[in-house]
Protein backbone atom coordinates (compact mmCIF):
# COMPACT_ATOMS: atom_id res chain seq x y z
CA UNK A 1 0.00 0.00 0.00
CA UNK A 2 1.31 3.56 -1.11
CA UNK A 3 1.67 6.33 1.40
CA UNK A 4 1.03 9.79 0.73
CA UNK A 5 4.41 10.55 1.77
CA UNK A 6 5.81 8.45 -0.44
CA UNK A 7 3.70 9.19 -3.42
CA UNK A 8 4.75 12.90 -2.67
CA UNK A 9 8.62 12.12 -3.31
CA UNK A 10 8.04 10.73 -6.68
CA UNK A 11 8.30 13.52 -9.45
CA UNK A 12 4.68 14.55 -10.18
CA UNK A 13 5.40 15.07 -14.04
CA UNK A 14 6.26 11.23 -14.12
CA UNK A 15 2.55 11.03 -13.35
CA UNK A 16 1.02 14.06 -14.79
CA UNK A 17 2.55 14.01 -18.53
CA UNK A 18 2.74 10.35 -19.56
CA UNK A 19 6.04 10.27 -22.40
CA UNK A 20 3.81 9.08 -24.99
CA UNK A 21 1.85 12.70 -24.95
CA UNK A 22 5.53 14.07 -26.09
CA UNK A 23 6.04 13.57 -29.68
CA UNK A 24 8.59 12.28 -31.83
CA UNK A 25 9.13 16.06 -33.55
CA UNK A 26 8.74 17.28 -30.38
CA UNK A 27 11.34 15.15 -28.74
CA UNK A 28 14.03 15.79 -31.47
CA UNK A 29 13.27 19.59 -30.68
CA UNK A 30 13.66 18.80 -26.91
CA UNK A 31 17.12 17.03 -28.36
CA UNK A 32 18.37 19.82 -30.29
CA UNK A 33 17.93 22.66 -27.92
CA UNK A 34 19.57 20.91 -24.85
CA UNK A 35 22.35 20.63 -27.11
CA UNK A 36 21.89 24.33 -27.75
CA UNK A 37 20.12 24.92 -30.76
CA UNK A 38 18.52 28.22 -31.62
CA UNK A 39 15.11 28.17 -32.78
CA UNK A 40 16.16 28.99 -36.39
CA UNK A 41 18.42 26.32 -36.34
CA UNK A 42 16.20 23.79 -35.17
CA UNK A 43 13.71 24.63 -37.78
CA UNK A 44 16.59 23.75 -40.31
CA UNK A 45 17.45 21.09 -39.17
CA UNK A 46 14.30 19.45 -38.76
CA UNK A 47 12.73 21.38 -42.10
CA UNK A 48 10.07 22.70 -40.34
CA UNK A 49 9.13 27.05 -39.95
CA UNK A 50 10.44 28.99 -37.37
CA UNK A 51 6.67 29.76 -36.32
CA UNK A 52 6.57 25.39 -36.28
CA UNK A 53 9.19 25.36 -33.86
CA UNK A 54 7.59 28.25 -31.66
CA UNK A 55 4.45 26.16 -32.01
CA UNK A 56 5.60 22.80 -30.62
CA UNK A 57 7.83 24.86 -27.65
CA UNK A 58 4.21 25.99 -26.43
CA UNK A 59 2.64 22.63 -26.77
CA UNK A 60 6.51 21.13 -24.64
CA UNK A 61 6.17 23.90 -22.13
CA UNK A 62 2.68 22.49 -21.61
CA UNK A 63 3.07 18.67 -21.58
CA UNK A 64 5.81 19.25 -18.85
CA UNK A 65 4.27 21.85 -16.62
CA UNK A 66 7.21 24.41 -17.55
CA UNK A 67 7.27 27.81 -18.60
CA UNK A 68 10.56 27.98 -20.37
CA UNK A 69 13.44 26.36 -22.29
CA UNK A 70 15.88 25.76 -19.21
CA UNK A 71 13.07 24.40 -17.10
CA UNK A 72 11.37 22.32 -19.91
CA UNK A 73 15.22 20.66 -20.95
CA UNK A 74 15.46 19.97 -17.35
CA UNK A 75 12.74 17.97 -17.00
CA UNK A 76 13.16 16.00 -20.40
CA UNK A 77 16.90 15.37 -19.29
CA UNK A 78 14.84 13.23 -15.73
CA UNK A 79 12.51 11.83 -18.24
CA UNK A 80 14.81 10.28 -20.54
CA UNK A 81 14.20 12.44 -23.84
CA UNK A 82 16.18 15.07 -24.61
């Protein structure tokens, strides 16, 4: 039987934003700005718009509870996907 104590130490995103909700494009973009990427880059190397990138940084921030790059790479580095 769980405690709540011990349900409160595990990281609630692990429970809250199940890794199938992050996408493959949106994983590769997780990828490429934790190793520093610009958003124009990113688009180019993925072939996607600038405004595309934007796009799928709102719908990261979101799926992880994070309201900005450093946070959101954080918490893809403890999940396993950037």
């Amino acid at each position: 039987m769980f405690h709540a104590k011990a349900l409160a130490s595990f990281d609630d995103e692990l429970f809250a934003h199940p890794l199938q909700e992050i996408t493959r494009k949106q994983q590769r973009i997780l990828h490429h700005l934790a190793q520093g990427a610009s958003g124009d880059e990113i688009a180019d190397a993925l072939g996607i718009t600038r405004d595309g990138v934007n796009f799928h940084l709102r719908k990261i921030y979101s799926k992880l509870s994070k309201g900005n790059a450093a946070a959101a790479i954080a918490a893809a580095t403890r999940l396993g996907i950037a």
